[in-house]
C-alpha atoms as a PDB file:
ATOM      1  CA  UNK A   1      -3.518 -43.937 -65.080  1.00  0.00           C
ATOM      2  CA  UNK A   2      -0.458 -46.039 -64.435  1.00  0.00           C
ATOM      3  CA  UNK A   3       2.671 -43.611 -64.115  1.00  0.00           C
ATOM      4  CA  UNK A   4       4.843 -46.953 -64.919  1.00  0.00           C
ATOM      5  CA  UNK A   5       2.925 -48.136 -68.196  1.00  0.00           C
ATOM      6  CA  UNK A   6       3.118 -44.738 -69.216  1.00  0.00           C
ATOM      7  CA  UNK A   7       6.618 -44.031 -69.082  1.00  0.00           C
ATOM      8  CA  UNK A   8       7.210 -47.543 -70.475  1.00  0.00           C
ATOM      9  CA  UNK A   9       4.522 -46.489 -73.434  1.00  0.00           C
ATOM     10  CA  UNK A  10       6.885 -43.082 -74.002  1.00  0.00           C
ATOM     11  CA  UNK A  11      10.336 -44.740 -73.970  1.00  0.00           C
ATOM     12  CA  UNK A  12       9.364 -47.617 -76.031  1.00  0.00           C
ATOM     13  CA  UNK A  13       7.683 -44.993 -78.602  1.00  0.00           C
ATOM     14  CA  UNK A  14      10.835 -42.870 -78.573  1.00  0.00           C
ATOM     15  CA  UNK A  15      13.542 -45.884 -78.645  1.00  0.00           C
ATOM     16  CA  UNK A  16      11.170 -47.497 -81.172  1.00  0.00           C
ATOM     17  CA  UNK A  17      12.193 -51.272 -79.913  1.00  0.00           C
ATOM     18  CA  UNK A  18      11.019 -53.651 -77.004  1.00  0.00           C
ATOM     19  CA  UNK A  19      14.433 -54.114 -75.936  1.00  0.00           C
ATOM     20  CA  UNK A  20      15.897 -51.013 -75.648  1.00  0.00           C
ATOM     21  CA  UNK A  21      12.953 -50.124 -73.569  1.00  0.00           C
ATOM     22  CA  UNK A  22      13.578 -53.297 -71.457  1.00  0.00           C
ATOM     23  CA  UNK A  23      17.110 -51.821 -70.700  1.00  0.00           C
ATOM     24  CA  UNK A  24      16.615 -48.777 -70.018  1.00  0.00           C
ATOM     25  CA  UNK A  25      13.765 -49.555 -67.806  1.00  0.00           C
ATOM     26  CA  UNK A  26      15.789 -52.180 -66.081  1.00  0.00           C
ATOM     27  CA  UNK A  27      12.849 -54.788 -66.886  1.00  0.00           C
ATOM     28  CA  UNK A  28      12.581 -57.823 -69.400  1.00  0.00           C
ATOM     29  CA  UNK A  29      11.187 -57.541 -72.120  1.00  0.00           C
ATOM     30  CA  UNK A  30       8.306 -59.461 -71.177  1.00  0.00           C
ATOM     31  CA  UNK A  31       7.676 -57.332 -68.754  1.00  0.00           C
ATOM     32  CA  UNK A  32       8.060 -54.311 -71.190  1.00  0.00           C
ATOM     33  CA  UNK A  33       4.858 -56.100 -73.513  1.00  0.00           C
ATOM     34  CA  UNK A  34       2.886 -56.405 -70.098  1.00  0.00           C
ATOM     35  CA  UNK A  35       3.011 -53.196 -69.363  1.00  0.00           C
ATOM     36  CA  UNK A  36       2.294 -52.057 -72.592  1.00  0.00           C
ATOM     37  CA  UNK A  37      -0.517 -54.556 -73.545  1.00  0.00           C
ATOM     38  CA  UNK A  38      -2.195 -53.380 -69.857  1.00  0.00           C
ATOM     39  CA  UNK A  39      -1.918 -49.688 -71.245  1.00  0.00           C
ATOM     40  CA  UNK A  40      -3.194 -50.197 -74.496  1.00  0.00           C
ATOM     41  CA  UNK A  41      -6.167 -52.352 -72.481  1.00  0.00           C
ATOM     42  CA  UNK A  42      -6.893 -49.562 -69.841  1.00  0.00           C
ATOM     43  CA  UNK A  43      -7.351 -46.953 -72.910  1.00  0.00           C
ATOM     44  CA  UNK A  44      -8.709 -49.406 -74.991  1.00  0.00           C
ATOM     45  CA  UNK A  45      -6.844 -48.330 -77.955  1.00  0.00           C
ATOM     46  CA  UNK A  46      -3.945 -50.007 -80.236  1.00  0.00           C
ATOM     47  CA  UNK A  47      -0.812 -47.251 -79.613  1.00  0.00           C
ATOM     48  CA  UNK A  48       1.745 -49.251 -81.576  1.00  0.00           C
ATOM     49  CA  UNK A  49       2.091 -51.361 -84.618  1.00  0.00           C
ATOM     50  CA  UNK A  50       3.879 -54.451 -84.517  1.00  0.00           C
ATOM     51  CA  UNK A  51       5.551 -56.161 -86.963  1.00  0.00           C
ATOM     52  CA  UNK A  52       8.208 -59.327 -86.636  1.00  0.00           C
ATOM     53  CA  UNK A  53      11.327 -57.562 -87.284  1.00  0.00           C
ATOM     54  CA  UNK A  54      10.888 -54.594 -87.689  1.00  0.00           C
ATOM     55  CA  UNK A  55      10.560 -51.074 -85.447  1.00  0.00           C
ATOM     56  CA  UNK A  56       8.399 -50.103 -83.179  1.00  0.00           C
ATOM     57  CA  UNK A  57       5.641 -47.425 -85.094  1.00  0.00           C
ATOM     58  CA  UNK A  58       2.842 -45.221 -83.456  1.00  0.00           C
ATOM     59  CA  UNK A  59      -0.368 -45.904 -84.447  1.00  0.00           C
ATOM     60  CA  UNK A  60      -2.393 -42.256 -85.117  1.00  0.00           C
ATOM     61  CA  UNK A  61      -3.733 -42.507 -81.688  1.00  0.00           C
ATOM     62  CA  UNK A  62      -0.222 -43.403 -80.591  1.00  0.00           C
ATOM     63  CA  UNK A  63       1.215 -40.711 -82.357  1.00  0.00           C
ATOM     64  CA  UNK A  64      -1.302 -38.207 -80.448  1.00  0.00           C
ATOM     65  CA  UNK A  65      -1.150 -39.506 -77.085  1.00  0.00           C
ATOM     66  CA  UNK A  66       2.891 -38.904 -77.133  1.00  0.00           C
ATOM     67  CA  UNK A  67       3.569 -35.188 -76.587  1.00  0.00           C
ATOM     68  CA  UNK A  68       0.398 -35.021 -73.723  1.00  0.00           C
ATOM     69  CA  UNK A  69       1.828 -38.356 -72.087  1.00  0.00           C
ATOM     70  CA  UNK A  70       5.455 -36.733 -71.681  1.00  0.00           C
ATOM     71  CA  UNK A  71       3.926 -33.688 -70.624  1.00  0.00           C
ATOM     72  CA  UNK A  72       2.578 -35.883 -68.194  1.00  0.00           C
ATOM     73  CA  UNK A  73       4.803 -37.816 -66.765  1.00  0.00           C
ATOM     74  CA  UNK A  74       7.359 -34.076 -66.255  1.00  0.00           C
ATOM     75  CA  UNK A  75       4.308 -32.878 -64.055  1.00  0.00           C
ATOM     76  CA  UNK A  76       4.687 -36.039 -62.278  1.00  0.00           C
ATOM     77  CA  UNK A  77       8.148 -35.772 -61.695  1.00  0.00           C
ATOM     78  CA  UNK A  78       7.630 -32.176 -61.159  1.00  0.00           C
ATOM     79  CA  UNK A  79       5.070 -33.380 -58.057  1.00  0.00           C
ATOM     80  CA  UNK A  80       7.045 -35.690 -56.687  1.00  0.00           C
ATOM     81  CA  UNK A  81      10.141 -33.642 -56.245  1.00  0.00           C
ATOM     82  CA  UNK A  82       7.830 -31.245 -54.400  1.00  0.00           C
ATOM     83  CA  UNK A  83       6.124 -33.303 -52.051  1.00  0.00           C
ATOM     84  CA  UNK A  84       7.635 -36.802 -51.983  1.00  0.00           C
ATOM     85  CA  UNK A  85       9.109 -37.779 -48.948  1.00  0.00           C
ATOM     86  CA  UNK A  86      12.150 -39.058 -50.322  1.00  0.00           C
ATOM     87  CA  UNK A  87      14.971 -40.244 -47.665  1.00  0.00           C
ATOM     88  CA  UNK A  88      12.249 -42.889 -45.235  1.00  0.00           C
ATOM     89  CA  UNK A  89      13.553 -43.787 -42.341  1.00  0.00           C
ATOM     90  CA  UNK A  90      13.610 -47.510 -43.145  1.00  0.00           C
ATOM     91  CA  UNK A  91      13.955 -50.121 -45.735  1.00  0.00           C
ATOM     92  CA  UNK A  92      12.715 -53.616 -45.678  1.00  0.00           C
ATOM     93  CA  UNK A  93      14.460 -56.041 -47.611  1.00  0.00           C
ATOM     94  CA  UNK A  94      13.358 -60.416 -48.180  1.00  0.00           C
ATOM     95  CA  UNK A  95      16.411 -62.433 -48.914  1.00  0.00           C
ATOM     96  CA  UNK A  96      16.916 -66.045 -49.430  1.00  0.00           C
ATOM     97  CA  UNK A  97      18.916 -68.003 -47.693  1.00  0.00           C
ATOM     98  CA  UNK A  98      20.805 -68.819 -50.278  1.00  0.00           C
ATOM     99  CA  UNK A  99      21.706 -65.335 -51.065  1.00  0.00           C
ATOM    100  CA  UNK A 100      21.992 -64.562 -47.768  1.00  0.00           C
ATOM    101  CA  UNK A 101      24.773 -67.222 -47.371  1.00  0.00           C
ATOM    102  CA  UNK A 102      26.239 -65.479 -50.161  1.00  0.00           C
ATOM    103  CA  UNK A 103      26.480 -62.073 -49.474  1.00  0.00           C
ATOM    104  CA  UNK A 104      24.922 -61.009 -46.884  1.00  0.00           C
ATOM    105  CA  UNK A 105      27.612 -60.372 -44.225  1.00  0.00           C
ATOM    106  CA  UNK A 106      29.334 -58.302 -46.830  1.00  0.00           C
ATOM    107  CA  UNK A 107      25.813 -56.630 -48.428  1.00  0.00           C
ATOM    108  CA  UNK A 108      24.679 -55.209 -44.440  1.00  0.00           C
ATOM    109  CA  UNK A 109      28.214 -53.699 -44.118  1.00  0.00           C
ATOM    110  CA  UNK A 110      27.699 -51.810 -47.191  1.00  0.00           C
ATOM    111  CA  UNK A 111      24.229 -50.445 -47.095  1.00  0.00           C
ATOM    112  CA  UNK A 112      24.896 -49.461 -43.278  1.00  0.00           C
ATOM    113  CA  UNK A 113      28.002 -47.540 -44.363  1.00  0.00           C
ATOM    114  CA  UNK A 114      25.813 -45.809 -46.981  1.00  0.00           C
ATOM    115  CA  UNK A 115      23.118 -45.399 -45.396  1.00  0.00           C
ATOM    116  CA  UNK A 116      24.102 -44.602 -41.735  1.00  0.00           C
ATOM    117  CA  UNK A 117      20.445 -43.234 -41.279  1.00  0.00           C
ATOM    118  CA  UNK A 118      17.898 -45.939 -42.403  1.00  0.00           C
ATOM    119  CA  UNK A 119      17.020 -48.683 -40.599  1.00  0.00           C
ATOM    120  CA  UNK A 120      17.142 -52.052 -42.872  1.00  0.00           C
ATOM    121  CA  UNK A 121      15.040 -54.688 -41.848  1.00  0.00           C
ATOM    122  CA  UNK A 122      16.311 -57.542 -43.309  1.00  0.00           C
ATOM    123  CA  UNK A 123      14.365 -60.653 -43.410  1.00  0.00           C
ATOM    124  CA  UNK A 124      15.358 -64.415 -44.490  1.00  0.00           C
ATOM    125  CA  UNK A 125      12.054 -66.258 -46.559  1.00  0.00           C
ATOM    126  CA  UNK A 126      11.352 -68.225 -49.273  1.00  0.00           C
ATOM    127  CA  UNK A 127      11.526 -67.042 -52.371  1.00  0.00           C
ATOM    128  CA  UNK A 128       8.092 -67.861 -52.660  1.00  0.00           C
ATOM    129  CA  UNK A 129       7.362 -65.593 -49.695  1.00  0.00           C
ATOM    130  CA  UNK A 130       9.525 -62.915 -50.962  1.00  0.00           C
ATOM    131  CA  UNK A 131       7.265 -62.781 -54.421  1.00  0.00           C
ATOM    132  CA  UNK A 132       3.971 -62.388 -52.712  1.00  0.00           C
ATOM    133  CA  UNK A 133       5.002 -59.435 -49.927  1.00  0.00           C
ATOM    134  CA  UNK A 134       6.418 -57.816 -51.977  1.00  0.00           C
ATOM    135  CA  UNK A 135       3.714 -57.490 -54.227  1.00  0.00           C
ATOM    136  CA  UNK A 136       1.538 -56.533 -51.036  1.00  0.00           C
ATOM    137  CA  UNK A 137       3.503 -54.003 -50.497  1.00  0.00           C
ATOM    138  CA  UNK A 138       5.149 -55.556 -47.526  1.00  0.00           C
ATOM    139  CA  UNK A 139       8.625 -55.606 -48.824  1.00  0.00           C
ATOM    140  CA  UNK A 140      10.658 -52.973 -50.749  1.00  0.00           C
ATOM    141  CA  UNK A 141      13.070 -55.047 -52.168  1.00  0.00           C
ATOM    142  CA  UNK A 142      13.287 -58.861 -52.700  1.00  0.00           C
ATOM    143  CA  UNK A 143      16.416 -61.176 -53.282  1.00  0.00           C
ATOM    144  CA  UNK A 144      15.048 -64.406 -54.353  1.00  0.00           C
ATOM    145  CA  UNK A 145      15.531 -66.867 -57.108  1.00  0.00           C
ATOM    146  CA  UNK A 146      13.790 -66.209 -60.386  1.00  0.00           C
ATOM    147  CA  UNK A 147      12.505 -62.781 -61.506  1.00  0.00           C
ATOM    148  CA  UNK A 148       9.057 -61.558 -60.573  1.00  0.00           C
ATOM    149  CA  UNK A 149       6.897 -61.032 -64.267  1.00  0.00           C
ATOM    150  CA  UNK A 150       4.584 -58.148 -63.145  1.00  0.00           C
ATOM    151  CA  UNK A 151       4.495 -54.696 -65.120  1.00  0.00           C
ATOM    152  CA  UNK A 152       4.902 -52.949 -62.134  1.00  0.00           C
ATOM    153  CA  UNK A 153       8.139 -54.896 -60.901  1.00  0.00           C
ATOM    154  CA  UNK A 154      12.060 -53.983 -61.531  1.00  0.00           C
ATOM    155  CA  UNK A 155      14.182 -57.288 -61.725  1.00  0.00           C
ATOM    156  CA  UNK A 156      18.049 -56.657 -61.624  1.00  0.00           C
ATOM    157  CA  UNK A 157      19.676 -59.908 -62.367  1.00  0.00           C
ATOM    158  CA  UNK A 158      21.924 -60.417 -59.104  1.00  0.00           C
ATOM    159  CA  UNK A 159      23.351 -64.055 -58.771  1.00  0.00           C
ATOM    160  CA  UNK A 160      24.083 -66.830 -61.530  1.00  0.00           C
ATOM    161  CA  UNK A 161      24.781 -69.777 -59.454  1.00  0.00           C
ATOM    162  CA  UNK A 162      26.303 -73.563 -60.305  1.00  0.00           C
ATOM    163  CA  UNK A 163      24.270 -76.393 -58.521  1.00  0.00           C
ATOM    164  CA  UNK A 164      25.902 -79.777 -57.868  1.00  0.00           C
ATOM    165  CA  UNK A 165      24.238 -82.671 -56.458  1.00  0.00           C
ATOM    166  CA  UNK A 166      26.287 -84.194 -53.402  1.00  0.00           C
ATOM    167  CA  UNK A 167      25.656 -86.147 -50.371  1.00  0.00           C
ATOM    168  CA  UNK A 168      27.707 -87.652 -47.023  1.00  0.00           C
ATOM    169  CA  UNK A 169      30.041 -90.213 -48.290  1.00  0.00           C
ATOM    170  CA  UNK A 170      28.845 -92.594 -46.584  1.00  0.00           C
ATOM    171  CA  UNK A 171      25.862 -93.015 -49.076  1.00  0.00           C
ATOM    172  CA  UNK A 172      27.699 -93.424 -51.769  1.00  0.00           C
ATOM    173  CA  UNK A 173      28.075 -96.419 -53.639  1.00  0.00           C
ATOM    174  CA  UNK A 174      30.576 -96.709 -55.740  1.00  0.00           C
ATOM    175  CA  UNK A 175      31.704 -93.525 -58.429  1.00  0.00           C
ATOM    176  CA  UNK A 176      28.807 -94.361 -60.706  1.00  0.00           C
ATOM    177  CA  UNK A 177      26.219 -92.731 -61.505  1.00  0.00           C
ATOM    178  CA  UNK A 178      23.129 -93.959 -58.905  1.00  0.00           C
ATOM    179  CA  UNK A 179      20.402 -95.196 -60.498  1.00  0.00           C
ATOM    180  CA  UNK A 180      16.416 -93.979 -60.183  1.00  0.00           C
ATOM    181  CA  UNK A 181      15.920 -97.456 -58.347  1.00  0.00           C
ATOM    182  CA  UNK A 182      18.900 -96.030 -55.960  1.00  0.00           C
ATOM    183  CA  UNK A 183      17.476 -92.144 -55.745  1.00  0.00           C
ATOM    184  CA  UNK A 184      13.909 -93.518 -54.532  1.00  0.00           C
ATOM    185  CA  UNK A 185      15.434 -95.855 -51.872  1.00  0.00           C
ATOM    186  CA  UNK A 186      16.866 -92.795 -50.417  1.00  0.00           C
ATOM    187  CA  UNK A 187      15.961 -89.758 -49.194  1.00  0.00           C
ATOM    188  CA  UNK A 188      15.943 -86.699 -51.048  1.00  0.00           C
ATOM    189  CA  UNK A 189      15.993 -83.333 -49.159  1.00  0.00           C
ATOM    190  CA  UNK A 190      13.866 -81.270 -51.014  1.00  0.00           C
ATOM    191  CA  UNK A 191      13.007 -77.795 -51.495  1.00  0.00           C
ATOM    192  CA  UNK A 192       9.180 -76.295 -50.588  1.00  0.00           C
ATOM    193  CA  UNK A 193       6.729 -77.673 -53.113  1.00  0.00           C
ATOM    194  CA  UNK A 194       5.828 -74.358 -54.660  1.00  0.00           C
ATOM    195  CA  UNK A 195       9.135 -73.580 -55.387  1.00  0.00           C
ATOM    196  CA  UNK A 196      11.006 -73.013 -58.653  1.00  0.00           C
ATOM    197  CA  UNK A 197      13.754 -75.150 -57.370  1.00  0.00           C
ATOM    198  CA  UNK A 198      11.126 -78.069 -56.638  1.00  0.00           C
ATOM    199  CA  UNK A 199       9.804 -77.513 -60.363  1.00  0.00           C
ATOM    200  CA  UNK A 200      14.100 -77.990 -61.488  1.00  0.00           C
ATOM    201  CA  UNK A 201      14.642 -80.906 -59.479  1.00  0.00           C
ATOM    202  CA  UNK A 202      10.810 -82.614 -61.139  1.00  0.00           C
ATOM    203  CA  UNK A 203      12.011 -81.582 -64.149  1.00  0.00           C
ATOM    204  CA  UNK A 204      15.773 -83.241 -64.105  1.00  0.00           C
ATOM    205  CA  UNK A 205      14.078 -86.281 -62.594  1.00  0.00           C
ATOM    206  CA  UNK A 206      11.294 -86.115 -65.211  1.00  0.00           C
ATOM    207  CA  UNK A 207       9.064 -86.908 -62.583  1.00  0.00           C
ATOM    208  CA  UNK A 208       6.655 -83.947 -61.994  1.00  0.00           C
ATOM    209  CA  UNK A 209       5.159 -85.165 -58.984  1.00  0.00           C
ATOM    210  CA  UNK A 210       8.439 -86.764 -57.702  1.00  0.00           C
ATOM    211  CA  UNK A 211       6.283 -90.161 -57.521  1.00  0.00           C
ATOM    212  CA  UNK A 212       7.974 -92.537 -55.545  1.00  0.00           C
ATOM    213  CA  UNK A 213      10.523 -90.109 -54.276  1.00  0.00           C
ATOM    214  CA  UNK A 214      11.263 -90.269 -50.212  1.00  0.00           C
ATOM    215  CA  UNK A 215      10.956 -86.387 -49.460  1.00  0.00           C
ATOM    216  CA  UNK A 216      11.917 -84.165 -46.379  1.00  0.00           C
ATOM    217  CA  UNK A 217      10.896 -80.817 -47.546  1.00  0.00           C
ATOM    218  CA  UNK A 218      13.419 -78.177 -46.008  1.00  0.00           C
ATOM    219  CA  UNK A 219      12.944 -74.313 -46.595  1.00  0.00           C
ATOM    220  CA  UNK A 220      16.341 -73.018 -45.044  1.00  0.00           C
ATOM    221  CA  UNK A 221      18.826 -73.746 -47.076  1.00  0.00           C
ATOM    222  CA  UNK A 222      21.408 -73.971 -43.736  1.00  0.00           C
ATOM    223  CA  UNK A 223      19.126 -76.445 -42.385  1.00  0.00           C
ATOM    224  CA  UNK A 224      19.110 -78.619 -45.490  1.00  0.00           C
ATOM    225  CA  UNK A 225      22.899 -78.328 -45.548  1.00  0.00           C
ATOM    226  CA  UNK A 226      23.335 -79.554 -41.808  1.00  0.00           C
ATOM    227  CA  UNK A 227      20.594 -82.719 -43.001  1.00  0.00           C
ATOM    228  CA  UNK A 228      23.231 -83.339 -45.882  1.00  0.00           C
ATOM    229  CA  UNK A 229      26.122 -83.396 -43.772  1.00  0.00           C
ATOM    230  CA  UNK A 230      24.539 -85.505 -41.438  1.00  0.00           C
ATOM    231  CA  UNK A 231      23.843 -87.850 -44.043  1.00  0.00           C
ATOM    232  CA  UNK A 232      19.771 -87.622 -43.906  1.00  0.00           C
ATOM    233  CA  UNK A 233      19.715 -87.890 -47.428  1.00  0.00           C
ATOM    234  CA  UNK A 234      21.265 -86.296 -50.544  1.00  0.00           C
ATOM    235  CA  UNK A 235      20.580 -82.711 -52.105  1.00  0.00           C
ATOM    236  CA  UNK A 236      21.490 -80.450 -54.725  1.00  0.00           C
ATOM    237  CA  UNK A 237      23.011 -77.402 -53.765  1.00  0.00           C
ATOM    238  CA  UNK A 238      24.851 -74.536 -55.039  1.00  0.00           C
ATOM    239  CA  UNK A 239      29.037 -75.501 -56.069  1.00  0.00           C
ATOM    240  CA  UNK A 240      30.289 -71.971 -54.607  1.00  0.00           C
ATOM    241  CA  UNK A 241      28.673 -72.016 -51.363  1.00  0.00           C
ATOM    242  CA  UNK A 242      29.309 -75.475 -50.256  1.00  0.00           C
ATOM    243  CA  UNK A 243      33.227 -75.245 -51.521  1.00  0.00           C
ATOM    244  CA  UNK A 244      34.846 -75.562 -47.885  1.00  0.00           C
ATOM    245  CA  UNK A 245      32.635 -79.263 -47.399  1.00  0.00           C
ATOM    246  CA  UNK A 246      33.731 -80.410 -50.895  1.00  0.00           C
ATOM    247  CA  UNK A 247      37.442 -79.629 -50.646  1.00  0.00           C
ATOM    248  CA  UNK A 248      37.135 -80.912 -47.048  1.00  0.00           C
ATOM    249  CA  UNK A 249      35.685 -84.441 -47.935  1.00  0.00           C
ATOM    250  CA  UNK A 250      32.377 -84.101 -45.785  1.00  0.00           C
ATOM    251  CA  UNK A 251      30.357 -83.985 -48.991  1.00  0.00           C
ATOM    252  CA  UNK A 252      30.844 -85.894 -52.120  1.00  0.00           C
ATOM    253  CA  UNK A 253      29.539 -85.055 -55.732  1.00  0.00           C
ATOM    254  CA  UNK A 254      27.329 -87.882 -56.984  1.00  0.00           C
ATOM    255  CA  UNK A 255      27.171 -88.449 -60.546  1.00  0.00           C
ATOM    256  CA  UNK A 256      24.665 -87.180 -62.589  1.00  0.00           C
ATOM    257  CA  UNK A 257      25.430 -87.423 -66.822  1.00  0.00           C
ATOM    258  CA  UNK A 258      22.956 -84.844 -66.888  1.00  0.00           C
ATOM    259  CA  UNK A 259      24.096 -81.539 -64.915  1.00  0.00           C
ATOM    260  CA  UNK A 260      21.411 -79.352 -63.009  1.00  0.00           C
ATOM    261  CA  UNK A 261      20.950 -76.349 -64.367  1.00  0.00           C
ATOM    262  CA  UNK A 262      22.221 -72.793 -63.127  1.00  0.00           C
ATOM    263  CA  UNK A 263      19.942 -70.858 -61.033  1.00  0.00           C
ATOM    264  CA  UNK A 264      19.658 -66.957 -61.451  1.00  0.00           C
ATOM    265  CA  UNK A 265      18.782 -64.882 -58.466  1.00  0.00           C
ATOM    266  CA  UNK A 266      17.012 -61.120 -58.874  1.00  0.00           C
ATOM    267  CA  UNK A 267      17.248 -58.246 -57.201  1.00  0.00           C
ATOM    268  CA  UNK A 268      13.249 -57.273 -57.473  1.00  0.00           C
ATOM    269  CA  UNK A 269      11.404 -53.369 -56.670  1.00  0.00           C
ATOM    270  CA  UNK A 270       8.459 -52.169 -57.204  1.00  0.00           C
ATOM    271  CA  UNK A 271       9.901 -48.448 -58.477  1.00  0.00           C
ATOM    272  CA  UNK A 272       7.956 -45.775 -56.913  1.00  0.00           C
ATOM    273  CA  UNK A 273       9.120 -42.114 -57.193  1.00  0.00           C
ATOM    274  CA  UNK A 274       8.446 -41.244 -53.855  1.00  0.00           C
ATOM    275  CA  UNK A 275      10.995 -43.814 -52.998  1.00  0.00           C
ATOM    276  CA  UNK A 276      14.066 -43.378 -54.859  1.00  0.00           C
ATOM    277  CA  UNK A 277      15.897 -45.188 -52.216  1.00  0.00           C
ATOM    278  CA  UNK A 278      14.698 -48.675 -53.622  1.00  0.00           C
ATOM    279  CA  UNK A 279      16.306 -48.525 -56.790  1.00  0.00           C
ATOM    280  CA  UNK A 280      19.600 -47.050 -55.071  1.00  0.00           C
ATOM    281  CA  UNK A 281      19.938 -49.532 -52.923  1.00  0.00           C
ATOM    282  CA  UNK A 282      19.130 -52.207 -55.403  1.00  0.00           C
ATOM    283  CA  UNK A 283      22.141 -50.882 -57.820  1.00  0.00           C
ATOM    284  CA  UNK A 284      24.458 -51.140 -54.605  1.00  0.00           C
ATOM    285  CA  UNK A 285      23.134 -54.550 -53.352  1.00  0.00           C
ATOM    286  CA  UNK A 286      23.937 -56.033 -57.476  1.00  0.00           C
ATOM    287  CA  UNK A 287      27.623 -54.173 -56.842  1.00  0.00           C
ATOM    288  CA  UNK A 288      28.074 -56.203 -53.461  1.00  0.00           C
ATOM    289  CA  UNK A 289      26.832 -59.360 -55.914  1.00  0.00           C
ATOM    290  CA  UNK A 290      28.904 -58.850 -58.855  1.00  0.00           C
ATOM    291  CA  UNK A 291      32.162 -58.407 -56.458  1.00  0.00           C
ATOM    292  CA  UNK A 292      30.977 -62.339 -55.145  1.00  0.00           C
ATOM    293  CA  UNK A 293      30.963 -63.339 -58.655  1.00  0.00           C
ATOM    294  CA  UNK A 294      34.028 -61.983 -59.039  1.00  0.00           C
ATOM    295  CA  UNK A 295      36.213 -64.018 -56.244  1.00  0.00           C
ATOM    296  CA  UNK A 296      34.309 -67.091 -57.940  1.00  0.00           C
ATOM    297  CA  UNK A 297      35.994 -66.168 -61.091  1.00  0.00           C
ATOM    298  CA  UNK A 298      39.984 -65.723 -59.321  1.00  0.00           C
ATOM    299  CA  UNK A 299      38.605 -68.715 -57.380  1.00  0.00           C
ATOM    300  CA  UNK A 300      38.676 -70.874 -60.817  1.00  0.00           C
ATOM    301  CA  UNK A 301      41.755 -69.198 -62.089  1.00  0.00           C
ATOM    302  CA  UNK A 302      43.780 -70.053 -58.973  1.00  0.00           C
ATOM    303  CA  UNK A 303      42.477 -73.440 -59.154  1.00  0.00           C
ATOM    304  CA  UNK A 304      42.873 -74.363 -62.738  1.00  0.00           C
END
């Protein structure tokens, strides 16, 4: 039995909606139905009714399994204060570049001053990369863009960023917006194929297989930026952490009538009660985030 799809099953029953679960549990709500469907799958019984609009309600089996699951779960917790091994000796966290070029400088200072004693391993990947170790079990937390839909998974929305496409002046033609006959002549620096990003930039091109595109695929995000300064092609890249290039006149927007959509970057955990340190960490990593967010805002203030 799944200690996480039953305390989901519990708090859904007693909050009697989706979404206040979801909350509570720090989880979407999509993730709130996974874990419930897999529960209701693994006892192969219906535990709630649903109806469009209306409250959660307890089927009779439902109704029965409540008191014995809480009972439950309190032994659990009961266990795991007893035995867990609660303060490990190390963390390892996967972070993007492109959160790491955010706040990372500021995010290290922080969980070293809190956590004098553990050892953070701190690791720079894809997001793609951060996904699948940490669902091996080879990460404890992940930075990355996009959340990670699994039952078992905590996503903590960290980072709502602004892309702008831009590239070294020098390929610019004109202030008008290029054309698609323009884009494919150059190159476009690209991010890894089995990337979210790669799926935003097919879909704002409405090309899915970028046909015709000239592609350097880059996965460090410092690395593209140096190719974009260099003037190795044109990119899209997020406003905030390319401010000091735009003010500066090494990179020009180009003009798009269509803007790229914002990106959203998660915090992600697999919550385990034997290591309460995750989550902490997490909720003081999303602090360090929302402070970033918050120069952005004075940053727009003071500008406008």
């Amino acid at each position: 039995m799944n200690l996480r799809f039953l305390e989901t099953f519990v708090r859904a029953a007693r909050l009697k909606k989706m979404t206040l679960a979801a909350e509570e549990l720090h989880a979407s709500q999509a993730a709130i139905s996974a874990r419930i469907a897999a529960f209701e799958e693994e006892l192969g019984v219906r535990v709630f009714v649903r109806e469009k609009g209306k409250q959660l309600s307890l089927t009779p089996a439902g109704a029965e399994m409540l008191g014995p699951a809480e009972e439950l779960l309190a032994h659990a917790r009961a266990f795991t204060t007893r035995f867990a091994v609660t303060d490990p000796r190390q963390i390892s966290i996967g972070l993007s570049g492109t959160v790491a070029q955010a706040i990372l400088e500021p995010m290290a200072e922080t969980l070293a001053r809190h956590w004098p004693n553990v050892t953070v391993h701190l690791q720079s990947l894809t997001s793609t990369d951060i996904r699948q170790q940490l669902l091996e079990g080879a990460l404890d937390i992940g930075l990355l863009l996009g959340s990670i839909e699994e039952p078992t998974v905590i996503n903590r929305k960290l980072l709502e960023l602004d892309y702008i496409w831009v590239c070294n002046p020098r390929l610019m033609v004109g202030d008008i917006e290029p054309s698609m006959d323009q884009l494919k002549e150059l190159t476009l620096l690209c991010y890894p194929v089995d990337s979210l990003m790669y799926s935003a930039i097919a879909s704002h091109f409405s090309s899915p297989q970028m046909q015709d595109f000239k592609l350097i695929v880059v996965r460090s995000l410092s690395v593209m930026l140096r190719l974009v300064l260099a003037g190795a092609g044109y990119a899209v890249l997020p406003v905030e952490l390319i401010r000091d290039e735009l003010d500066s006149g090494k990179l020009v927007p180009m003009r798009f009538s269509r803007p790229f959509p914002m990106q959203a970057y998660f915090a992600a955990y697999i919550d385990q009660p034997a290591i309460p340190l995750r989550a902490a960490m997490v909720e003081c990593i999303c602090e360090v985030a929302q402070q970033f967010t918050n120069g952005m805002a004075e940053e727009l203030l003071l500008a406008g």
